[in-house]
Protein backbone atom coordinates (compact mmCIF):
# COMPACT_ATOMS: atom_id res chain seq x y z
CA UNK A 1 -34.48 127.20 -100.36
CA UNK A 2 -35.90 130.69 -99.62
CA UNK A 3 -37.32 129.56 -96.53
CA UNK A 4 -33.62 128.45 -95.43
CA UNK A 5 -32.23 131.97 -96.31
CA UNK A 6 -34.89 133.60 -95.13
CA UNK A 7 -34.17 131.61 -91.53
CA UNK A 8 -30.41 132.15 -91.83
CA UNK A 9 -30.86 135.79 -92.17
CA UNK A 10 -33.11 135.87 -89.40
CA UNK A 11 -30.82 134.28 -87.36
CA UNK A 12 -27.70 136.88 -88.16
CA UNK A 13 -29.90 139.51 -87.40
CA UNK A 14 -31.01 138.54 -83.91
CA UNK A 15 -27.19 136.77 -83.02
CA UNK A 16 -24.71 138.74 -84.50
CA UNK A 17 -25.60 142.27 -82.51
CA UNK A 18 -25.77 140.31 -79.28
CA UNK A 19 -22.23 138.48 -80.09
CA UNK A 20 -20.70 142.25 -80.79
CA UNK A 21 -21.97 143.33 -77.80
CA UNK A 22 -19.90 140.25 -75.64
CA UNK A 23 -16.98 141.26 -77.83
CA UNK A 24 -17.27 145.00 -76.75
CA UNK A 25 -17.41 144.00 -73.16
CA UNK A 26 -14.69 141.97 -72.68
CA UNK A 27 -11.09 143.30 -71.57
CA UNK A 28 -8.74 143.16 -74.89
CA UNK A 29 -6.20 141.14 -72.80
CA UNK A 30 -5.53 139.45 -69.63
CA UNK A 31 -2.59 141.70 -68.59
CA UNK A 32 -4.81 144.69 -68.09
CA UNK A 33 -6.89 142.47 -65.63
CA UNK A 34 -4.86 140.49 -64.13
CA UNK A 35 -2.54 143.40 -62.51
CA UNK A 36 -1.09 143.75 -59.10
CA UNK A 37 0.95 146.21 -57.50
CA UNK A 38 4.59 144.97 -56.05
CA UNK A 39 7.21 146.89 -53.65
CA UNK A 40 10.57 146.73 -55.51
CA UNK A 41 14.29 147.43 -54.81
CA UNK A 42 15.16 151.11 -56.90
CA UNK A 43 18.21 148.90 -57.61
CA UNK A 44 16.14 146.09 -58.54
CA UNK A 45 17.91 143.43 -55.81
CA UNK A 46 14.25 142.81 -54.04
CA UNK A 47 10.77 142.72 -55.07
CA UNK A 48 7.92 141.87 -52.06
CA UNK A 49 4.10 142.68 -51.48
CA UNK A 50 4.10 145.35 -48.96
CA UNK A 51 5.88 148.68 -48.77
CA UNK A 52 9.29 148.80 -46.69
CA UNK A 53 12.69 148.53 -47.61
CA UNK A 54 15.20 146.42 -49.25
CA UNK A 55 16.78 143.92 -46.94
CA UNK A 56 19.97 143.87 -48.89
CA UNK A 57 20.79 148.04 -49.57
CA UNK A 58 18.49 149.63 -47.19
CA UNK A 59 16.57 151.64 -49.48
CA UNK A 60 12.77 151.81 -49.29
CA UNK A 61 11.01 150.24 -51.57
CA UNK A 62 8.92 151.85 -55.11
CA UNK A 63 5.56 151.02 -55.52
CA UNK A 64 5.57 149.42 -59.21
CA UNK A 65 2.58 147.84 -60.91
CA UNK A 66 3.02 144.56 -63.41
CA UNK A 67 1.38 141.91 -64.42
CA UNK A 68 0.71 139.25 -61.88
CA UNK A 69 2.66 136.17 -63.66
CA UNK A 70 5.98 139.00 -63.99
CA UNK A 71 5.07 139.73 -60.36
CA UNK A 72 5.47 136.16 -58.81
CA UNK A 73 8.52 135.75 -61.04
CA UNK A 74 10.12 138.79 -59.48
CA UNK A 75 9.69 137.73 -55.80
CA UNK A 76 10.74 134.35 -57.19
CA UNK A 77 13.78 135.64 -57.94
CA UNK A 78 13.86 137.80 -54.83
CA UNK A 79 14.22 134.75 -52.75
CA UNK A 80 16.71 133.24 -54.54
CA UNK A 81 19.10 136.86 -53.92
């Protein structure tokens, strides 16, 4: 039985700072990662990929970062305007 602890403990000692270390390095969520940066519409009619202007008002378009899946949604939408 002592021998069993005596691995176990061993074990936790050599795993557990390696397995806080992963932890540590990975990014808390996917949304900070997983960012782009989208062109859109002041008046929010048109959202696209590259700078210009809004084919429905005229107005140039705002450089505006989100997260990528809010992103394709946007210029999802955009097409459908």
């Amino acid at each position: 039985m002592k021998k069993i602890i005596m691995l176990l403990t061993i074990a936790a000692l050599v795993f557990a700072p390696a397995a806080f270390a992963a932890e540590a390095a990975m990014p808390m969520g996917h949304e900070q990662t997983d960012r782009v940066t989208v062109y859109q519409c002041p008046m929010d009619h048109y959202t696209a990929e590259k700078a210009g202007t809004c084919p429905l008002c005229g107005m140039n378009l705002e450089a505006k970062e989100m997260p990528m899946a809010e992103a394709h949604k946007a210029m999802e939408d955009s097409k459908t305007k």
